[in-house]
N, C-alpha and C. Protein backbone atom coordinates (compact mmCIF):
# COMPACT_ATOMS: atom_id res chain seq x y z
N UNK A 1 -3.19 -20.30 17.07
CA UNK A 1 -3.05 -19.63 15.78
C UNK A 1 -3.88 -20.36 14.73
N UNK A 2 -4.76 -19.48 13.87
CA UNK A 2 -4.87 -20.22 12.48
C UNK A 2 -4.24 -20.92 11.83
N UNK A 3 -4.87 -22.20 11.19
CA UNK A 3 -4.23 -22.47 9.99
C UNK A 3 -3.19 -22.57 9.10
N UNK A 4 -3.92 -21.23 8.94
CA UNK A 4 -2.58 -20.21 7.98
C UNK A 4 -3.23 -18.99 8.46
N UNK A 5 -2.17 -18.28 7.76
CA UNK A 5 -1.59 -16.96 8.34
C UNK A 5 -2.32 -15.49 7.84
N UNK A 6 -2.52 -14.82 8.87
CA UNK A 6 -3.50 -13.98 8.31
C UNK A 6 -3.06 -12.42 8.27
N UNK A 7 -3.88 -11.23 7.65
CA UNK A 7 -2.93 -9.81 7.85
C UNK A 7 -4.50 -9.50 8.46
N UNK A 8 -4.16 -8.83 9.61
CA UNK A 8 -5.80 -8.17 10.39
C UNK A 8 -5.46 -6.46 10.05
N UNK A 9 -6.23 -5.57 9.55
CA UNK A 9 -5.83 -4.47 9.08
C UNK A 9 -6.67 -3.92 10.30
N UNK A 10 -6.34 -3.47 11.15
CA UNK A 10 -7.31 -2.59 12.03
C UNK A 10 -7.67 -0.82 12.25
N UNK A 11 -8.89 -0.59 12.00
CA UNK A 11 -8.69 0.78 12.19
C UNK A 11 -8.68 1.19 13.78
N UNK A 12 -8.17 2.05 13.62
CA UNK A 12 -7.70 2.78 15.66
C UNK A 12 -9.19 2.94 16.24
N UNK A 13 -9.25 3.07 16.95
CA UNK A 13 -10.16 3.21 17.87
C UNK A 13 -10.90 4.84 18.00
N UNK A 14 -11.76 5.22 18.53
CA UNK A 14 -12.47 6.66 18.24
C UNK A 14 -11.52 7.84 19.32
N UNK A 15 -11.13 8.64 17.69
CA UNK A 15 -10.57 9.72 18.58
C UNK A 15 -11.79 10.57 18.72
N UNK A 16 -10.74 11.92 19.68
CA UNK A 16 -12.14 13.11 19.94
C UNK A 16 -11.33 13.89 18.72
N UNK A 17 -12.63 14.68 18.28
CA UNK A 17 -12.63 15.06 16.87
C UNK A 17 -11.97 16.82 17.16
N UNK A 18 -11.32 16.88 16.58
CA UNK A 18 -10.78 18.68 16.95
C UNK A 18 -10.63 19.44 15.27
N UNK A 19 -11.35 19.98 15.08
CA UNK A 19 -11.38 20.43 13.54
C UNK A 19 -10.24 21.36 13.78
N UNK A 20 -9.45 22.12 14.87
CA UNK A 20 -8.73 23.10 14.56
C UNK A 20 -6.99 22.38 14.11
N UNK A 21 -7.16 21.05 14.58
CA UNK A 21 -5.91 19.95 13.92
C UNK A 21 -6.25 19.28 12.64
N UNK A 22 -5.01 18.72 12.10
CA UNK A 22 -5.63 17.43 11.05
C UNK A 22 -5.74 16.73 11.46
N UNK A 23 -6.25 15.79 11.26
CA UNK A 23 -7.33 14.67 11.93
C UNK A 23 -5.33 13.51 12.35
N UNK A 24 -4.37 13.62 11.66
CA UNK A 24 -3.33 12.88 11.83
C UNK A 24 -2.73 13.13 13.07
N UNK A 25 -3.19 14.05 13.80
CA UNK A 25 -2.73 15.24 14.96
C UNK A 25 -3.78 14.53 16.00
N UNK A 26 -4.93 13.48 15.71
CA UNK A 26 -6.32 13.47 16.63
C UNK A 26 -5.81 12.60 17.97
N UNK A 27 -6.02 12.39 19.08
CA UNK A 27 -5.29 11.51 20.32
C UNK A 27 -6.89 10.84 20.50
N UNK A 28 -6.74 9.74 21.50
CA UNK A 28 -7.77 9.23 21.81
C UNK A 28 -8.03 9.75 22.99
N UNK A 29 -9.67 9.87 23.52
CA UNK A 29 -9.89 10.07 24.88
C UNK A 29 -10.51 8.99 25.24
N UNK A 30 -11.50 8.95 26.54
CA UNK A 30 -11.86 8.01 27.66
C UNK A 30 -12.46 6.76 26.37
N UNK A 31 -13.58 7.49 25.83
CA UNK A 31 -14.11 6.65 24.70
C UNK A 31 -12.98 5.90 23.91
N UNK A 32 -12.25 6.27 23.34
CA UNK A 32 -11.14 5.35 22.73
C UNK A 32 -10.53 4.52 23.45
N UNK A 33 -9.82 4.95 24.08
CA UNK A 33 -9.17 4.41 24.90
C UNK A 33 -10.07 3.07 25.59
N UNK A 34 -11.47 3.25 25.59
CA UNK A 34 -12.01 2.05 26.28
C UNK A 34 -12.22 0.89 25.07
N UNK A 35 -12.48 1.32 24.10
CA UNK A 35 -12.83 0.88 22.69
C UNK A 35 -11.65 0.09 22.43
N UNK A 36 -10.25 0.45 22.78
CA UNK A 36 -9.05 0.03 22.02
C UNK A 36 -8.79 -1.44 23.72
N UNK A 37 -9.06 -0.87 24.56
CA UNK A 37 -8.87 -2.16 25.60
C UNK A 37 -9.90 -3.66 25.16
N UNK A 38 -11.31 -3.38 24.86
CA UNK A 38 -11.96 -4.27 24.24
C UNK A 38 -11.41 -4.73 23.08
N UNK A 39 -10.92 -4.40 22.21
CA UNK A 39 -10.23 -4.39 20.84
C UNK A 39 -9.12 -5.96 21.61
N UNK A 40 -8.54 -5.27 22.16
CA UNK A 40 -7.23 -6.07 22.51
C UNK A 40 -7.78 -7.47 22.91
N UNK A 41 -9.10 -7.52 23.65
CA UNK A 41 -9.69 -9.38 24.13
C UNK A 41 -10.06 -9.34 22.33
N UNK A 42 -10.76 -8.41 21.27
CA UNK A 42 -11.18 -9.49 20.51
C UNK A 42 -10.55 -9.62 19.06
N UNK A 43 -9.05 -9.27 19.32
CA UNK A 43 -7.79 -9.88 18.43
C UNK A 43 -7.37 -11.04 19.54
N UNK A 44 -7.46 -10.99 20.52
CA UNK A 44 -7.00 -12.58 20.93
C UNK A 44 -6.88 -13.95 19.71
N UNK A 45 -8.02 -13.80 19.54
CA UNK A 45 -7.94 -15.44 18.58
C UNK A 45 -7.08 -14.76 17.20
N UNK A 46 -6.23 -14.28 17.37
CA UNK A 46 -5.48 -14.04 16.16
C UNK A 46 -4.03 -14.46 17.09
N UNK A 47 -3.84 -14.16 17.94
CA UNK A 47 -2.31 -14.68 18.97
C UNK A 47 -1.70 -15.97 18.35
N UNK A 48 -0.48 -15.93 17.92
CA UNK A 48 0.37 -14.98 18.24
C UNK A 48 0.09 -14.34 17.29
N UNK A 49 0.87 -13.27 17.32
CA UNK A 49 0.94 -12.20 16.25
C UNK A 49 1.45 -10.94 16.55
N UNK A 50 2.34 -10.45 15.47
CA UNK A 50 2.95 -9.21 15.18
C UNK A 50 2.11 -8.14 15.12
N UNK A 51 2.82 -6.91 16.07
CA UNK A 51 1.84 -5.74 15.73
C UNK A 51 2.88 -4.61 15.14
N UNK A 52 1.88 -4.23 14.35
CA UNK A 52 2.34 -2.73 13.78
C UNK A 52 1.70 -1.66 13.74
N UNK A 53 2.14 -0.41 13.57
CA UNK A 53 0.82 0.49 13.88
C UNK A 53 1.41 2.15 12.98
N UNK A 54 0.31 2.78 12.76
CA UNK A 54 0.87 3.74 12.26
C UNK A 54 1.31 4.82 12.24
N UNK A 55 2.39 5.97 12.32
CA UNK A 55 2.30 6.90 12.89
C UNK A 55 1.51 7.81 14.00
N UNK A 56 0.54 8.02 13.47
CA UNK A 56 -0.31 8.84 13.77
C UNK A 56 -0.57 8.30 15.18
N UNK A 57 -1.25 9.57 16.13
CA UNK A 57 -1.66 9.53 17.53
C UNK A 57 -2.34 8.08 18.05
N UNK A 58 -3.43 8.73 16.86
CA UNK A 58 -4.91 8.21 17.54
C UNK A 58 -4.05 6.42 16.88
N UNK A 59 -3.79 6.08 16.44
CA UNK A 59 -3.53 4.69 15.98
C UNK A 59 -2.67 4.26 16.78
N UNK A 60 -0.93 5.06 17.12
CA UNK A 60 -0.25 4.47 17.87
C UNK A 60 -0.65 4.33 19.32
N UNK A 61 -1.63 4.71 19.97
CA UNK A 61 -2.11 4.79 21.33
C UNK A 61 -2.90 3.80 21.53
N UNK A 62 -3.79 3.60 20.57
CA UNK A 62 -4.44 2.38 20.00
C UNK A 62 -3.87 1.04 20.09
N UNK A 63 -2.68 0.76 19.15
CA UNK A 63 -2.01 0.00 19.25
C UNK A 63 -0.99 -0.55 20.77
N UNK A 64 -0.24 1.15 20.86
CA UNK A 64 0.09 0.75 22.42
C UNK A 64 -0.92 -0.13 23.56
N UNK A 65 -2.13 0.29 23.82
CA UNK A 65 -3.26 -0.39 24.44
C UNK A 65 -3.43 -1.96 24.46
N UNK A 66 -3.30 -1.86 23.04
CA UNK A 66 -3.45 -3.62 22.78
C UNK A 66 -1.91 -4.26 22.85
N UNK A 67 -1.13 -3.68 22.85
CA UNK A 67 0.19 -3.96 22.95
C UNK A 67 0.04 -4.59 24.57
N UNK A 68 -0.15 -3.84 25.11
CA UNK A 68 0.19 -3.55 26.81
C UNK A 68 -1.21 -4.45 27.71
N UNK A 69 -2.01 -4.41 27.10
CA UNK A 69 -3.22 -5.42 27.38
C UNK A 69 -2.98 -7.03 27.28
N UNK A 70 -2.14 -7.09 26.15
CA UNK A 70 -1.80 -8.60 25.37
C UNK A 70 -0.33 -9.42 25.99
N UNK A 71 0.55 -7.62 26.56
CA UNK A 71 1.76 -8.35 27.03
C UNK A 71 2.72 -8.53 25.41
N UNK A 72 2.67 -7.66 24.68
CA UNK A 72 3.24 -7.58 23.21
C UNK A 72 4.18 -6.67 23.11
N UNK A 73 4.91 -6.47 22.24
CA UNK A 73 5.59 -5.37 21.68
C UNK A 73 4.79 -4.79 20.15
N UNK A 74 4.78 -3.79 20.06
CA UNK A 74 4.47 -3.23 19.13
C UNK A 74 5.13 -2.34 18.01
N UNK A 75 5.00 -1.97 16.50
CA UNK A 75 6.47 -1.25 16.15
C UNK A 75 5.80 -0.51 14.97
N UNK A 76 5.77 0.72 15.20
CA UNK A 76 5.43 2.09 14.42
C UNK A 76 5.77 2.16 13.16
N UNK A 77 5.59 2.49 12.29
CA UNK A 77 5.72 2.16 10.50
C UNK A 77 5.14 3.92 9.89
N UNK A 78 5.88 4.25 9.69
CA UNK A 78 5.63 5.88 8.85
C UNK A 78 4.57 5.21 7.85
N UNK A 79 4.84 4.28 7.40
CA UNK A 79 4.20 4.06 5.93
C UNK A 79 2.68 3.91 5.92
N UNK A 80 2.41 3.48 7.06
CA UNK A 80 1.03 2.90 7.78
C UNK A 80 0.02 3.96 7.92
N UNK A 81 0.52 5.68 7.67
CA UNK A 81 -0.60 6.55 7.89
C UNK A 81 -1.55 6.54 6.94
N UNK A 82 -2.52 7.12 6.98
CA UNK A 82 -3.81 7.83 6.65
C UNK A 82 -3.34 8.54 5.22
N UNK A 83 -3.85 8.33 5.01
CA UNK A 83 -3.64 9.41 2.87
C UNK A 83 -4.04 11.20 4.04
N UNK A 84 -2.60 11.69 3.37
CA UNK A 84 -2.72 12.92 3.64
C UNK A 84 -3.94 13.63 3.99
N UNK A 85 -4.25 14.46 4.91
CA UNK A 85 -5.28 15.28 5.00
C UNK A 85 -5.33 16.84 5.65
N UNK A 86 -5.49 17.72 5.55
CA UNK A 86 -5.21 19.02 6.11
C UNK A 86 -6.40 19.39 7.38
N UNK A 87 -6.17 20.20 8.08
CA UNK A 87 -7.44 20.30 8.68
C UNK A 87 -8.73 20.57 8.47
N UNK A 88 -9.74 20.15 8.21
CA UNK A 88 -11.24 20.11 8.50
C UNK A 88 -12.01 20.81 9.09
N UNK A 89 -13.16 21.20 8.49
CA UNK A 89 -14.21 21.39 9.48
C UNK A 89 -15.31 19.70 9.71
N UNK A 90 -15.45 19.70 11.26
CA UNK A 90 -16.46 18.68 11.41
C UNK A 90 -17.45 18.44 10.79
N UNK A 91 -17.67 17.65 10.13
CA UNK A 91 -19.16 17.75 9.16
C UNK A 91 -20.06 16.71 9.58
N UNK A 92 -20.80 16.55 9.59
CA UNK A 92 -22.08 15.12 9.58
C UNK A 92 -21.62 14.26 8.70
N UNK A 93 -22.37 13.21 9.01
CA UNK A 93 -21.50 11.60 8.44
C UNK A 93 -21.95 11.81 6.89
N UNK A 94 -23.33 12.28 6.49
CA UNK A 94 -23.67 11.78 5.05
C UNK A 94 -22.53 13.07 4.24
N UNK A 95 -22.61 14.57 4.77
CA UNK A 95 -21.22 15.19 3.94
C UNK A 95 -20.06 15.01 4.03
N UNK A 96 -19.92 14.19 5.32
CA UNK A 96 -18.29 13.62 5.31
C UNK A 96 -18.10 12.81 4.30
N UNK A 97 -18.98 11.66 4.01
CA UNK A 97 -19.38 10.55 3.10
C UNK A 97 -19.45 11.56 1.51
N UNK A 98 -19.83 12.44 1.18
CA UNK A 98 -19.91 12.77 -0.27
C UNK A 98 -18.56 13.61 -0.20
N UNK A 99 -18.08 14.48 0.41
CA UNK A 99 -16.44 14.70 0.34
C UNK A 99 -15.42 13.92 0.02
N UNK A 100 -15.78 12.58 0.86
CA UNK A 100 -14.74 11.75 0.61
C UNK A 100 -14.80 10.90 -0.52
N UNK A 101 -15.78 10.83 -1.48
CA UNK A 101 -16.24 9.84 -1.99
C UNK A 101 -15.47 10.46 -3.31
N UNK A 102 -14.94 11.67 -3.61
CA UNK A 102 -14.56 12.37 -4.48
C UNK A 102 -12.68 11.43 -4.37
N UNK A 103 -12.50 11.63 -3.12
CA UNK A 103 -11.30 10.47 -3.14
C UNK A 103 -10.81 9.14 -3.82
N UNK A 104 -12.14 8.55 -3.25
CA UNK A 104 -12.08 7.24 -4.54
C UNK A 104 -12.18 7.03 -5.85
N UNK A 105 -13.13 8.59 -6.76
CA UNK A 105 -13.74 8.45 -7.77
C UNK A 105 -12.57 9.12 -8.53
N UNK A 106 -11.67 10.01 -7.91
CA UNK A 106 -10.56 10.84 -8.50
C UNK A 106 -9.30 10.25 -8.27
N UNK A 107 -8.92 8.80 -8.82
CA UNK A 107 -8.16 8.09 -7.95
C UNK A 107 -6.51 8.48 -8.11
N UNK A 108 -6.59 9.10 -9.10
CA UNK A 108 -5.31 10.01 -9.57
C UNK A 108 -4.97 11.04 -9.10
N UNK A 109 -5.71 11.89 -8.60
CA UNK A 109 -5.71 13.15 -8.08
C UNK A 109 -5.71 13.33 -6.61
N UNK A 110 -4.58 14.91 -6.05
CA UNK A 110 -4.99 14.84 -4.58
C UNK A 110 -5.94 15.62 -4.96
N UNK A 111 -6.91 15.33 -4.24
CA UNK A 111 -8.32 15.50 -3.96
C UNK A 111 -8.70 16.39 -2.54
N UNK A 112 -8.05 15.68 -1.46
CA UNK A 112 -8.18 16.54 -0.07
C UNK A 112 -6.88 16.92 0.07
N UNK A 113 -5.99 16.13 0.09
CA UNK A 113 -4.55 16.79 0.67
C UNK A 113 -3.73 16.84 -0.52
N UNK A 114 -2.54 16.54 0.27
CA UNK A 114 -1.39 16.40 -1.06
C UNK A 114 -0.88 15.18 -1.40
N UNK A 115 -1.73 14.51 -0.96
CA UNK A 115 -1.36 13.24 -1.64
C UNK A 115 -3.28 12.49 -2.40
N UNK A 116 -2.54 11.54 -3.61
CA UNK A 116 -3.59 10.95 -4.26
C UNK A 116 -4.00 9.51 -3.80
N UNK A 117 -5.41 9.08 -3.96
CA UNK A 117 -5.48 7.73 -3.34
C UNK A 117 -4.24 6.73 -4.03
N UNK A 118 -4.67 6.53 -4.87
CA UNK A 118 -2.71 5.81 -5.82
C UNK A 118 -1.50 5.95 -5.30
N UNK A 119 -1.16 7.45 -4.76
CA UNK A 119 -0.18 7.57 -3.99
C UNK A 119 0.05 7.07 -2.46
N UNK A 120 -1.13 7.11 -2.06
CA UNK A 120 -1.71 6.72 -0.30
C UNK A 120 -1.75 5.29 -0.80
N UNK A 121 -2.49 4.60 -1.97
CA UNK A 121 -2.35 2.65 -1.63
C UNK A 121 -0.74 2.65 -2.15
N UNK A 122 -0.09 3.21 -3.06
CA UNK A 122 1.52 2.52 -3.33
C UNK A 122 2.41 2.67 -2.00
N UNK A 123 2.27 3.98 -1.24
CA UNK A 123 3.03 4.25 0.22
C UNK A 123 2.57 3.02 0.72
N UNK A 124 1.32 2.95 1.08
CA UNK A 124 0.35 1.79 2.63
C UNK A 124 1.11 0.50 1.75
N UNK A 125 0.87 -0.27 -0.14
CA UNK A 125 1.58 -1.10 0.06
C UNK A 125 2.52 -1.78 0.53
N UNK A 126 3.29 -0.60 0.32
CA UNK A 126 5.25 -0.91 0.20
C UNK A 126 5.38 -1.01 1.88
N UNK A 127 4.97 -0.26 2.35
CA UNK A 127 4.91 -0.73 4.35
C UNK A 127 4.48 -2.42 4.87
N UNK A 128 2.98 -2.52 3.93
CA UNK A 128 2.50 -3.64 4.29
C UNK A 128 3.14 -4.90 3.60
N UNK A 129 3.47 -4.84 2.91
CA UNK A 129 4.50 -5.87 2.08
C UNK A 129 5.92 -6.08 2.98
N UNK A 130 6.60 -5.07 3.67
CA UNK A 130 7.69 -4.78 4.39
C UNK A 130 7.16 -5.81 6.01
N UNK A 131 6.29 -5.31 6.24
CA UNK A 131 5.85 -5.88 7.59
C UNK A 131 5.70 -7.35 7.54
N UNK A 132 5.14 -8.00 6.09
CA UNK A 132 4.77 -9.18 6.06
C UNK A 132 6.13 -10.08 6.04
N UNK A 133 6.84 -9.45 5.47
CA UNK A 133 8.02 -10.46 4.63
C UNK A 133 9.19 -10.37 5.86
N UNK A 134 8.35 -9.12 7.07
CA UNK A 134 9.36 -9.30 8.85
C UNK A 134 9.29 -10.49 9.58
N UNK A 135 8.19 -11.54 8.84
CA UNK A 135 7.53 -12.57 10.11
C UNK A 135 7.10 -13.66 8.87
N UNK A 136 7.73 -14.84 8.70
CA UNK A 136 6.75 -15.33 7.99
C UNK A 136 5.95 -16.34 8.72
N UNK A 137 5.87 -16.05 10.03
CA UNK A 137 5.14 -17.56 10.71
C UNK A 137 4.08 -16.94 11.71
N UNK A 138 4.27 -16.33 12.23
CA UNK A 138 2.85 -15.30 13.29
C UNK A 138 1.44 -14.65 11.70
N UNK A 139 0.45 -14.17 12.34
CA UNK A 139 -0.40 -13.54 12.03
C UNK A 139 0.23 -12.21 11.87
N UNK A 140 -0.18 -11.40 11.46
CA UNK A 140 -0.07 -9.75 11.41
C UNK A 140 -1.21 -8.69 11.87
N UNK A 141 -1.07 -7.77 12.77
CA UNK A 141 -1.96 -7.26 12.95
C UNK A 141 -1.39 -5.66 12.57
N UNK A 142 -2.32 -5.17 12.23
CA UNK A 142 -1.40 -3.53 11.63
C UNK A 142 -2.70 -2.58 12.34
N UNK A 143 -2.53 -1.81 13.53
CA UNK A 143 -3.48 -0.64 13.26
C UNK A 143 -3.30 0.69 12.51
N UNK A 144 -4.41 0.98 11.86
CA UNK A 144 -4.13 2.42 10.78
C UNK A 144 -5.40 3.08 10.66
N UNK A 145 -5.78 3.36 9.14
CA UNK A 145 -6.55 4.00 9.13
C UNK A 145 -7.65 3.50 8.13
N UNK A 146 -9.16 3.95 8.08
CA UNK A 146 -10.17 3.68 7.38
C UNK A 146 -9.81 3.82 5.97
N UNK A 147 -9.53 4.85 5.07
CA UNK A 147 -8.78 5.25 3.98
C UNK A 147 -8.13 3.59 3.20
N UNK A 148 -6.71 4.17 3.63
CA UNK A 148 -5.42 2.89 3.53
C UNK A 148 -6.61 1.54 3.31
N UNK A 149 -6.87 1.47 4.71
CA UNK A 149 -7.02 -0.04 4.89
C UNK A 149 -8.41 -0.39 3.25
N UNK A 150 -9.20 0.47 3.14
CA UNK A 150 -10.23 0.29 2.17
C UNK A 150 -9.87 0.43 0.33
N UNK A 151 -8.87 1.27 0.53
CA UNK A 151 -7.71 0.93 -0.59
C UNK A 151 -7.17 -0.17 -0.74
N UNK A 152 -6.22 -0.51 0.03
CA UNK A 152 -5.51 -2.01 -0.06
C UNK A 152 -6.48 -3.01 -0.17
N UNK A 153 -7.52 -2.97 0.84
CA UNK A 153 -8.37 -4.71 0.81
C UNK A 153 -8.78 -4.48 -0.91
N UNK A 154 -9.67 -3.50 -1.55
CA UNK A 154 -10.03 -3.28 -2.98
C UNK A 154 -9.19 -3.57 -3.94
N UNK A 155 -7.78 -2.95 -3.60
CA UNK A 155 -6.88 -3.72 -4.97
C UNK A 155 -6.65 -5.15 -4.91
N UNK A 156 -6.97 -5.82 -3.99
CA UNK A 156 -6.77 -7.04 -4.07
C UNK A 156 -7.58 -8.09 -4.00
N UNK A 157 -9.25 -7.47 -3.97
CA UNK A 157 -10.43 -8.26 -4.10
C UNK A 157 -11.47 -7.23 -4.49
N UNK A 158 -12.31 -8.32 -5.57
CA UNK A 158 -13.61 -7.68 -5.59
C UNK A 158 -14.99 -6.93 -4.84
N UNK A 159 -13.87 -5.88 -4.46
CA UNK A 159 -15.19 -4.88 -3.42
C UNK A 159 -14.96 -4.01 -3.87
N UNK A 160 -16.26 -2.82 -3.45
CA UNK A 160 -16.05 -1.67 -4.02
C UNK A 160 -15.14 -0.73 -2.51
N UNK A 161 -14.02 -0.08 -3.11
CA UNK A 161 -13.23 0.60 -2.03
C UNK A 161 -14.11 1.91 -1.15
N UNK A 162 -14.81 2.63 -1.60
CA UNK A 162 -15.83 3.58 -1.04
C UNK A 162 -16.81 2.66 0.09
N UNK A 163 -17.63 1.50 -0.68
CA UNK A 163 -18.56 1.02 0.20
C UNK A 163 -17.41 0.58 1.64
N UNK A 164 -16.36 0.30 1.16
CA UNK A 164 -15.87 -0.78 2.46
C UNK A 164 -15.62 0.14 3.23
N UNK A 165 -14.88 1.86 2.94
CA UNK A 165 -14.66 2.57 3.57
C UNK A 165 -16.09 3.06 4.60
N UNK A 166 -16.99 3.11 3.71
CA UNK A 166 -18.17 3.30 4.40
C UNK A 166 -18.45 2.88 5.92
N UNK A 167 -18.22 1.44 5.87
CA UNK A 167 -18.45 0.27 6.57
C UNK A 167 -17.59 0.68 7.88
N UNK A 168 -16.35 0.93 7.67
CA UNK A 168 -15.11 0.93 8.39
C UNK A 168 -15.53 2.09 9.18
N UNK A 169 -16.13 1.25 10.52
CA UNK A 169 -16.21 2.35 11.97
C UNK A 169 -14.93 1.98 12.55
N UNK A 170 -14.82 2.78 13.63
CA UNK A 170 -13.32 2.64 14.97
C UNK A 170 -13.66 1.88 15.59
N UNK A 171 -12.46 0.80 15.16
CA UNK A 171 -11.93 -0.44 15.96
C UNK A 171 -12.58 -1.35 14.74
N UNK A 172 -12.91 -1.71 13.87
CA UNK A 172 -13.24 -2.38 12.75
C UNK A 172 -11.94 -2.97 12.21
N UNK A 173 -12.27 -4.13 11.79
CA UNK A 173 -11.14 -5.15 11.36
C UNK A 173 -11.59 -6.01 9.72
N UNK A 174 -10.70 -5.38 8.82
CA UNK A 174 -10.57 -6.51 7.73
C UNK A 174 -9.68 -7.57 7.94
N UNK A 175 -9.89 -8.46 7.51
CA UNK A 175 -9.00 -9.58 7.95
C UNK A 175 -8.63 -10.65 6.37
N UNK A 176 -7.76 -10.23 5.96
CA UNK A 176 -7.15 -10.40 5.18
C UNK A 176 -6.13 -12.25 5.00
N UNK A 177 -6.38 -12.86 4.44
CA UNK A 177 -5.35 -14.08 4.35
C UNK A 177 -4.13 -14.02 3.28
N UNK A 178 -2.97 -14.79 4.11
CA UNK A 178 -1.38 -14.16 3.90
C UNK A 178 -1.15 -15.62 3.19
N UNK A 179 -0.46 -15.53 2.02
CA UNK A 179 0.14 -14.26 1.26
C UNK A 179 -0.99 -13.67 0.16
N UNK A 180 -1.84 -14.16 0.24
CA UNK A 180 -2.85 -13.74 -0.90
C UNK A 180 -3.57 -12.46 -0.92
N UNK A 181 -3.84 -12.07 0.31
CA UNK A 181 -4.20 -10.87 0.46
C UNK A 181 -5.82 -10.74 0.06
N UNK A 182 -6.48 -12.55 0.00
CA UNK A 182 -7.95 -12.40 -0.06
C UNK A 182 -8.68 -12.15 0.98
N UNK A 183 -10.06 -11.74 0.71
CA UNK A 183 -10.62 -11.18 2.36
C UNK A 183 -11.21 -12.70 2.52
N UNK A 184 -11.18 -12.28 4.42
CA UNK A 184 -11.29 -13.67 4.83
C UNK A 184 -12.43 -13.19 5.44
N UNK A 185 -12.44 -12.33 6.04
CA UNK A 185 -13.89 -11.60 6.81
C UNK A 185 -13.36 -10.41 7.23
N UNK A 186 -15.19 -9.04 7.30
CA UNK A 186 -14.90 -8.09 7.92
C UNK A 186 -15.34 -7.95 9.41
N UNK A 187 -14.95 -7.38 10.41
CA UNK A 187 -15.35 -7.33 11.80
C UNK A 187 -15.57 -5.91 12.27
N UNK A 188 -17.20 -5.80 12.50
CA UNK A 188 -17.37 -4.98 12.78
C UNK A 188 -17.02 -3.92 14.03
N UNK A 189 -16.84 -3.42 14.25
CA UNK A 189 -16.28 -2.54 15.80
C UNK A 189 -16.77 -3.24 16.85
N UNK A 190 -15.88 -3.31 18.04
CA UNK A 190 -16.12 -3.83 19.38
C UNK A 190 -16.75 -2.24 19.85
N UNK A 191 -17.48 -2.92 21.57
CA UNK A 191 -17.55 -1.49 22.21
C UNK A 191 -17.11 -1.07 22.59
């Protein structure tokens, strides 16, 4: 174990994309699923550590993986989802990127769903604050979503929340130091 104690915010691993669901509805296939087994060797150097994970498919399957790879238990958190979203059409990365970007800039407003980014970081807080104050001696590892996780790291350090979301491919890790909640480093996606 580190030092001291760290919160690893992880996003899930690559689901297959189905525009006729909301993306909260998405499961992982062969690709994920292989993505989330690599995932599990390179949270090793975070052991021990608590996992949590978030509702949603594509995250709790995710998490199960590395759960079951590591020899862990793992424990589901409503609070941990994705800022509301309705179903989609598939778009290319640069209009996915200017859709969403209306999210961050409208930080009051629901914008895509029915919920507002303000509303999506006070929910993701109050979970992640809950999870921390379950363990005060392990690491934390939480899988969720790109959204959440680029919200939370921003209110609590100088980054811009859009760029980090940017950044944040499947299986990508902020890694956060406890209790401060400063970034310690970002990790880019395993294969």
């Amino acid at each position: 174990m580190t030092a001291s104690r760290q919160l690893v915010l992880v996003k899930h691993a690559v689901p297959v994309l189905d525009a006729s669901r909301p993306a909260r509805e998405w499961q992982l296939g062969a690709e994920g699923e292989g993505q989330a087994r690599a995932l599990a060797m390179a949270l090793r150097r975070f052991l021990p550590f608590r996992l949590a994970t978030s509702t949603e498919p594509k995250a709790t399957r995710t998490a199960e993986i590395v759960a079951g790879e590591l020899g862990i238990e793992r424990t589901v958190i409503e609070g941990l989802r994705e800022i509301d979203r309705p179903a989609l059409p598939i778009m290319p990365r640069d209009e996915h990127e200017r859709f969403n970007a209306r999210l961050f800039q409208q930080f009051d407003d629901p914008v895509i769903g029915a919920e507002s980014a303000r509303a999506a970081l006070d929910r993701f807080t109050w979970a992640i604050r809950d999870v921390v104050a379950q363990d005060s001696v392990q690491n934390i590892v939480v899988v969720t979503h790109g959204t959440v996780i680029a919200l939370f790291a921003a209110s609590h350090n100088p980054v811009d929340a859009f760029q980090l979301w940017q950044r944040l491919q499947c299986s990508a890790c902020v890694v956060l130091g406890l209790p401060s909640f400063q970034l310690v480093e970002i990790v880019d996606p395993v294969a």
